[in-house]
PDB file of N, CA and C in Angstrom:
ATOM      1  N   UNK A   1      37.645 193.212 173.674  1.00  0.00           N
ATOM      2  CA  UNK A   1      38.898 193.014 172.978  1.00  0.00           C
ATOM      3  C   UNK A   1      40.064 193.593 173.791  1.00  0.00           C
ATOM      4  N   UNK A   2      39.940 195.010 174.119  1.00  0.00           N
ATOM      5  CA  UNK A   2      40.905 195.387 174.949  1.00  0.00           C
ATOM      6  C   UNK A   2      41.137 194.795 176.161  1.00  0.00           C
ATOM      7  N   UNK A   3      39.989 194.088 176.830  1.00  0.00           N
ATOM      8  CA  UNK A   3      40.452 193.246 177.974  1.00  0.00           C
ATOM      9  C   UNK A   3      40.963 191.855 178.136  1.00  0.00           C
ATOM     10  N   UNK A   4      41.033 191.780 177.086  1.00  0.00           N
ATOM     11  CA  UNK A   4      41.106 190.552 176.570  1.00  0.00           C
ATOM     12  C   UNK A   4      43.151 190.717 176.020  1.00  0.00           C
ATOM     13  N   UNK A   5      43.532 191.867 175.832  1.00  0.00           N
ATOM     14  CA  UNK A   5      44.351 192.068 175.513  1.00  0.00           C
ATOM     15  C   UNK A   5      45.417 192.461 177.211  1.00  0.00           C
ATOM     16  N   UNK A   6      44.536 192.836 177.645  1.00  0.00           N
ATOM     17  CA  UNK A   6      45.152 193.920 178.878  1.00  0.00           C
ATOM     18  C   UNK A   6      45.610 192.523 179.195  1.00  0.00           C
ATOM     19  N   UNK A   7      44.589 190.914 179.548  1.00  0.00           N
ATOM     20  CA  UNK A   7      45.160 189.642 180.123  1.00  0.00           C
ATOM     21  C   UNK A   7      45.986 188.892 179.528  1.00  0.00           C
ATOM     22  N   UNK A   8      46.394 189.025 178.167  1.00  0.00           N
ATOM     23  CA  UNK A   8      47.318 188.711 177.618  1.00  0.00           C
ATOM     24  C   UNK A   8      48.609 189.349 178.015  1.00  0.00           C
ATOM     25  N   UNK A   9      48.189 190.696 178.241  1.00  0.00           N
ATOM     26  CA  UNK A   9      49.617 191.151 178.297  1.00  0.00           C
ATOM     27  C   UNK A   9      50.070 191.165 179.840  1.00  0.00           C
ATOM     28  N   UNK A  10      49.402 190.844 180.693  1.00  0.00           N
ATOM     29  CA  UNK A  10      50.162 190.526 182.377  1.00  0.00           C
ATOM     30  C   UNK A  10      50.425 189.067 182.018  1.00  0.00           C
ATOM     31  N   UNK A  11      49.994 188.276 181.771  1.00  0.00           N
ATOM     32  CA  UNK A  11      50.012 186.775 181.697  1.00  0.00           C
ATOM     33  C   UNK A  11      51.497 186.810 181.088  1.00  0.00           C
ATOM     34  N   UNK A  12      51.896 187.316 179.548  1.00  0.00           N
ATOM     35  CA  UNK A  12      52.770 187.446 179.241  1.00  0.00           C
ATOM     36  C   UNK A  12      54.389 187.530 179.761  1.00  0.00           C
ATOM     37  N   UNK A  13      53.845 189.086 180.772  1.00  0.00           N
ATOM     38  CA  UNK A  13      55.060 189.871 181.560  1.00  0.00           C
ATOM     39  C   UNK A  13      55.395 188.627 182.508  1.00  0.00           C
ATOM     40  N   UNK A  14      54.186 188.263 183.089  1.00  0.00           N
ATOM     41  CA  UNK A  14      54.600 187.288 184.332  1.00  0.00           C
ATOM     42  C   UNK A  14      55.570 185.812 184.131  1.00  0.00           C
ATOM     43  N   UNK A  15      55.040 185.637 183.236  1.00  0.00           N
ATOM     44  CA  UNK A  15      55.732 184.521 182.093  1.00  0.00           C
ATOM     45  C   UNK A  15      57.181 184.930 182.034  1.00  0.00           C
ATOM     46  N   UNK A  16      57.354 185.528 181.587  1.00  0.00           N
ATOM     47  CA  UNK A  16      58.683 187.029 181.096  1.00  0.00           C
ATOM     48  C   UNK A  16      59.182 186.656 182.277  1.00  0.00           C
ATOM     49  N   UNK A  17      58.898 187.283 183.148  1.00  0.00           N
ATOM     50  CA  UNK A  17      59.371 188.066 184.445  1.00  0.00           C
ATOM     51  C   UNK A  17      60.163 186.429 185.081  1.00  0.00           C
ATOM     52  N   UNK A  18      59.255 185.231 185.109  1.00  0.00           N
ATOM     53  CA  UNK A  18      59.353 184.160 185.679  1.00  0.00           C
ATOM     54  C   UNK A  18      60.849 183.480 184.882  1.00  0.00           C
ATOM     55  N   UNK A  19      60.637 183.660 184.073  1.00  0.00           N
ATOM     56  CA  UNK A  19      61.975 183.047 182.846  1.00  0.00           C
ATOM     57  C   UNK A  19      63.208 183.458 182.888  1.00  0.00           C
ATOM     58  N   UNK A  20      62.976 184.739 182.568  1.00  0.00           N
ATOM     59  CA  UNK A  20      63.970 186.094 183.201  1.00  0.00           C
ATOM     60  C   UNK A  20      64.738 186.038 184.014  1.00  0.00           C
ATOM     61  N   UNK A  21      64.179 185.735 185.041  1.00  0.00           N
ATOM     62  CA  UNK A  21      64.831 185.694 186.560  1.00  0.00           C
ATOM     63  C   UNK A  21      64.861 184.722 187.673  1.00  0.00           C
ATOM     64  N   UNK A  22      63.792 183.776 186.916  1.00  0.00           N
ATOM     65  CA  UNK A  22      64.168 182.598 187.940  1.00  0.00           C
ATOM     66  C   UNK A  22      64.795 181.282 187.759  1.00  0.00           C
ATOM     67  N   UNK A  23      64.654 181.500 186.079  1.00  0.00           N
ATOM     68  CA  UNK A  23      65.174 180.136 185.460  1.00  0.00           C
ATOM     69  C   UNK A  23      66.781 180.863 185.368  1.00  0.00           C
ATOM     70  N   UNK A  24      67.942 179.817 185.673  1.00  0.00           N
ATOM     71  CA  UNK A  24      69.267 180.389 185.563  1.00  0.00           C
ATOM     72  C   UNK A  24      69.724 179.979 183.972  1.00  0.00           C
ATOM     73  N   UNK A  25      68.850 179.659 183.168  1.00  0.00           N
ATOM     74  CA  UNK A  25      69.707 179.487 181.376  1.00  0.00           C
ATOM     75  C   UNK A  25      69.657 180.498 180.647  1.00  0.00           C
ATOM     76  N   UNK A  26      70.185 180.593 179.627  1.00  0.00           N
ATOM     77  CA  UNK A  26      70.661 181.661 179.161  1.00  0.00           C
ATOM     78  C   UNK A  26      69.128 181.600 177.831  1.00  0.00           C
ATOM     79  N   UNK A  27      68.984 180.529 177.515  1.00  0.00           N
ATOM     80  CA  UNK A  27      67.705 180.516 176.607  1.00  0.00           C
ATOM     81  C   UNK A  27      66.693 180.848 177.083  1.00  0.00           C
ATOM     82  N   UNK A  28      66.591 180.783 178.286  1.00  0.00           N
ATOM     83  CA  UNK A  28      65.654 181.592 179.613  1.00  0.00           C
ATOM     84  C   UNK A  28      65.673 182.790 179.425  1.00  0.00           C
ATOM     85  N   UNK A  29      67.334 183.168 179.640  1.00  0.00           N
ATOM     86  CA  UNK A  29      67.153 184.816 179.634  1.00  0.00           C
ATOM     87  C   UNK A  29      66.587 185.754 178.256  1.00  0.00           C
ATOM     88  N   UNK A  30      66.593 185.007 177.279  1.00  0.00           N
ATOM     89  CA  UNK A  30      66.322 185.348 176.009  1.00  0.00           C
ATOM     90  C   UNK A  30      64.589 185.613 175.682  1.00  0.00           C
ATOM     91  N   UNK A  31      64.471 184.177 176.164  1.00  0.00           N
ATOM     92  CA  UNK A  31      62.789 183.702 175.314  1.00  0.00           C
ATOM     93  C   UNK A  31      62.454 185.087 176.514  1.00  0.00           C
ATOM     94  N   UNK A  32      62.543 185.016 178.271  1.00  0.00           N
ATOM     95  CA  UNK A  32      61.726 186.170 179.161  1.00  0.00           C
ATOM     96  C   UNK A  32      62.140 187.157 178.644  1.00  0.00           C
ATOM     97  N   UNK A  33      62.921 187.693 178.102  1.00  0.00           N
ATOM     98  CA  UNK A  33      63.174 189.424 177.766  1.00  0.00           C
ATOM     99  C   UNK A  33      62.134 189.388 176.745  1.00  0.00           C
ATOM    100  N   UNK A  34      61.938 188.477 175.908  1.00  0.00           N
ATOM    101  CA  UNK A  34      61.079 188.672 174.743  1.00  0.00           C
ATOM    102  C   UNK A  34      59.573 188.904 174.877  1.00  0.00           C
ATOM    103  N   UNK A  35      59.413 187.971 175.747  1.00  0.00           N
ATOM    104  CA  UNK A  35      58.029 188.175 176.351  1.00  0.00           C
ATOM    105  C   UNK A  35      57.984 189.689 177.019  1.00  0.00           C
ATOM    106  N   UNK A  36      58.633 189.643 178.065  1.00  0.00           N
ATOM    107  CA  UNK A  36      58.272 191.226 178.653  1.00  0.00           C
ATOM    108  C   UNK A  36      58.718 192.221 177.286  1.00  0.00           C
ATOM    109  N   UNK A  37      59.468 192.142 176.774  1.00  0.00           N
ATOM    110  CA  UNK A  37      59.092 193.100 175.614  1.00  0.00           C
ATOM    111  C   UNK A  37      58.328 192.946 174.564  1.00  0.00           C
ATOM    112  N   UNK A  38      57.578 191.861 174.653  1.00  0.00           N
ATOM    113  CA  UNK A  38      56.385 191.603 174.015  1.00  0.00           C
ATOM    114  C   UNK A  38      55.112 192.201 174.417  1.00  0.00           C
ATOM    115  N   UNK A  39      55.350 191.804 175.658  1.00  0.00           N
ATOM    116  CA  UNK A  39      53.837 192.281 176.767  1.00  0.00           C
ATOM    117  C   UNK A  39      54.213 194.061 176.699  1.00  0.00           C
ATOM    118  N   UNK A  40      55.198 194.519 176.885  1.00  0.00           N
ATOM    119  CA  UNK A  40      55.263 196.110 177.056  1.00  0.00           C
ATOM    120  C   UNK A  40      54.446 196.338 175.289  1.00  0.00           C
ATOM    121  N   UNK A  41      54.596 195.971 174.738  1.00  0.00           N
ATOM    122  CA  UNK A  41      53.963 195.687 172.896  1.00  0.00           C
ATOM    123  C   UNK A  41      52.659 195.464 172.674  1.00  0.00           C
ATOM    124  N   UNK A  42      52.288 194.704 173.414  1.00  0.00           N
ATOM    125  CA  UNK A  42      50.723 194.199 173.298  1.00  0.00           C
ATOM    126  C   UNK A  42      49.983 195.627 174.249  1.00  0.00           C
ATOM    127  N   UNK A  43      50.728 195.740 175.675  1.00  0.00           N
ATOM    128  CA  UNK A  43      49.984 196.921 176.409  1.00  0.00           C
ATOM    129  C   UNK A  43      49.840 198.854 175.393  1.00  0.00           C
ATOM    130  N   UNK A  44      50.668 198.247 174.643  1.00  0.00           N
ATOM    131  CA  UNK A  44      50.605 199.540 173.928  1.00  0.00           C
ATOM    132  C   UNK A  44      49.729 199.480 172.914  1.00  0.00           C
ATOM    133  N   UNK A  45      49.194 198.231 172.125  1.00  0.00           N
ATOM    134  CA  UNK A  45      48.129 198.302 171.283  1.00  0.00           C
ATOM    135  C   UNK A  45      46.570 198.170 171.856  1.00  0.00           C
ATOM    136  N   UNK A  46      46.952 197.676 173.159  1.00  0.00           N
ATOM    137  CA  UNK A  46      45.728 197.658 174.110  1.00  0.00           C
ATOM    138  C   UNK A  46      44.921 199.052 174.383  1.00  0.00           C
ATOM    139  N   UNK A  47      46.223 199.815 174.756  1.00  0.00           N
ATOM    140  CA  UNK A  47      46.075 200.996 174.909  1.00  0.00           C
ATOM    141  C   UNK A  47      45.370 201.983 173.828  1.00  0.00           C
ATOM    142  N   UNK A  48      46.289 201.490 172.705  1.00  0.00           N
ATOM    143  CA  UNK A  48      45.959 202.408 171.338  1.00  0.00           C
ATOM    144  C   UNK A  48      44.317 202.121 170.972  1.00  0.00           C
ATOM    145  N   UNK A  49      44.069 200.268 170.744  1.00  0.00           N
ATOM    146  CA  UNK A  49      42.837 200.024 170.573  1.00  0.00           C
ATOM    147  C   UNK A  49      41.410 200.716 171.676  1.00  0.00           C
ATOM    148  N   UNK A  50      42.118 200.904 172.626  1.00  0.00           N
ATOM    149  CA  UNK A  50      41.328 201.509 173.666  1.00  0.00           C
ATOM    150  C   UNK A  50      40.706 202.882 173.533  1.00  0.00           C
ATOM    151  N   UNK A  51      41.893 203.938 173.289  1.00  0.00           N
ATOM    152  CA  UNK A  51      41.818 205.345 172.926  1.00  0.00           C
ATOM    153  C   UNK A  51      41.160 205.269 171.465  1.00  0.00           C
ATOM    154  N   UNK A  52      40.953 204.947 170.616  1.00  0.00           N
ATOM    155  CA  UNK A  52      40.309 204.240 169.648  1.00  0.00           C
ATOM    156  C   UNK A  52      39.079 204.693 169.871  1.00  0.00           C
ATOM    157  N   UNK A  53      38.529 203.457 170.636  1.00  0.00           N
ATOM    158  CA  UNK A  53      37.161 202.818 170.924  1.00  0.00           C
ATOM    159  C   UNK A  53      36.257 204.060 171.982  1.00  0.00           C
ATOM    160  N   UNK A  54      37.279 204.951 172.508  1.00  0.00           N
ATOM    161  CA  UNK A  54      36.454 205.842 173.394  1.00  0.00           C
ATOM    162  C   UNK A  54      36.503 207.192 172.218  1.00  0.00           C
ATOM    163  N   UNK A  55      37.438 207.357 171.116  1.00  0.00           N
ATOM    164  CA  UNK A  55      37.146 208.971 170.533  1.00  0.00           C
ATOM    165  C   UNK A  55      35.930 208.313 169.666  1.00  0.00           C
ATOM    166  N   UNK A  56      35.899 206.911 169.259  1.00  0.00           N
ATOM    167  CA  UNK A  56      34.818 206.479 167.994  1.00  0.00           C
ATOM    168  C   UNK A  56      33.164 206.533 168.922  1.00  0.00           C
ATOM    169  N   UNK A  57      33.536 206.143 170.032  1.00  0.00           N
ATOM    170  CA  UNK A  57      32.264 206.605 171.372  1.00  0.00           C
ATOM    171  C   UNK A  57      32.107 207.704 171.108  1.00  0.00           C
ATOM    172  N   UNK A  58      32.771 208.998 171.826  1.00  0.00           N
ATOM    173  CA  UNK A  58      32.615 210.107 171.630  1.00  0.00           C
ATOM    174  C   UNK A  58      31.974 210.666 170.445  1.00  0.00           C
ATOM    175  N   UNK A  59      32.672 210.378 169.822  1.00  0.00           N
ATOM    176  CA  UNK A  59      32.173 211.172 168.020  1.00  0.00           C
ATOM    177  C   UNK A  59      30.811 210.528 167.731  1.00  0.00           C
ATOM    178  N   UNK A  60      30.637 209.417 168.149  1.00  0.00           N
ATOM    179  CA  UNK A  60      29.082 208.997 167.765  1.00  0.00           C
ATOM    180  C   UNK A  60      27.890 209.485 168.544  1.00  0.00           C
ATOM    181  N   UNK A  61      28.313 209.867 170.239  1.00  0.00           N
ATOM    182  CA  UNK A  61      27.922 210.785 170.854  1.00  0.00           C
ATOM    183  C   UNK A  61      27.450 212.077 170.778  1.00  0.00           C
ATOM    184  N   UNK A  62      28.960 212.706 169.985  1.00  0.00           N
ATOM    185  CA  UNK A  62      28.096 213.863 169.608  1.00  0.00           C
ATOM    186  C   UNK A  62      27.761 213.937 168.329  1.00  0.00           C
ATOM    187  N   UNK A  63      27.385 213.051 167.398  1.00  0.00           N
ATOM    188  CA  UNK A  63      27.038 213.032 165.680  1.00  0.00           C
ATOM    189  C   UNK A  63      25.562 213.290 166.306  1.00  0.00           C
ATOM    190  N   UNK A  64      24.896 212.506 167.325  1.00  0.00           N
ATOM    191  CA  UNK A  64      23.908 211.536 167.545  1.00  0.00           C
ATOM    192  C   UNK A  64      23.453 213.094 168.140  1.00  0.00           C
ATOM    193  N   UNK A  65      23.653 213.552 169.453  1.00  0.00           N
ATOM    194  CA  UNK A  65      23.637 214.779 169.928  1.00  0.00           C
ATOM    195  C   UNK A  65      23.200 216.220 168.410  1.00  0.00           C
ATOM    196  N   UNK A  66      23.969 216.267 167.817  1.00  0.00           N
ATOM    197  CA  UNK A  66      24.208 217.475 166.638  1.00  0.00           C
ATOM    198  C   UNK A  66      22.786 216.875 165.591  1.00  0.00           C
ATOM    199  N   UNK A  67      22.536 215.653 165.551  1.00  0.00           N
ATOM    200  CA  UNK A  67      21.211 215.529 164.845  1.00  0.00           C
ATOM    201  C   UNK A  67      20.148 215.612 165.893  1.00  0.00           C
ATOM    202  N   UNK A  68      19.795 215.632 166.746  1.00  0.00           N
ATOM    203  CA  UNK A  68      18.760 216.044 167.577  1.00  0.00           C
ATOM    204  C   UNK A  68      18.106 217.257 167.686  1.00  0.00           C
ATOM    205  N   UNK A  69      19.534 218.473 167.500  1.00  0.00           N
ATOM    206  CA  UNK A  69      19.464 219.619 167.709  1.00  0.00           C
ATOM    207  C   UNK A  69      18.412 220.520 166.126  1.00  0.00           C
TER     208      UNK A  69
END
């Protein structure tokens, strides 16, 4: 899921980035800002879902660990 997110969100920026700055319209400049501040949006839930998925690792790690003992 998170990688799946991480490629959404370059695909996005690049998109962004391409609109932004290479197309000269002004509906250009709009829709690319949106995207790259979309993609800076998505990399942050990527992120969040990520840090997530490694403390819910961890903790099952050591649940799993603490019943052994």
């Amino acid at each position: 899921m998170v990688k799946i997110l991480n490629i959404v969100c370059v695909t996005e920026f690049v998109v962004g980035v391409i609109l932004a700055f290479v197309l000269p319209h002004v509906s250009a400049y709009i829709f690319g800002g949106g995207l790259i501040l979309g993609s800076v949006f998505t990399f942050l839930i990527g992120m969040g879902l990520g840090l997530l998925s490694l403390y819910q690792e961890q903790s099952s790690k050591k649940e799993h660990r603490d019943q052994a003992i």
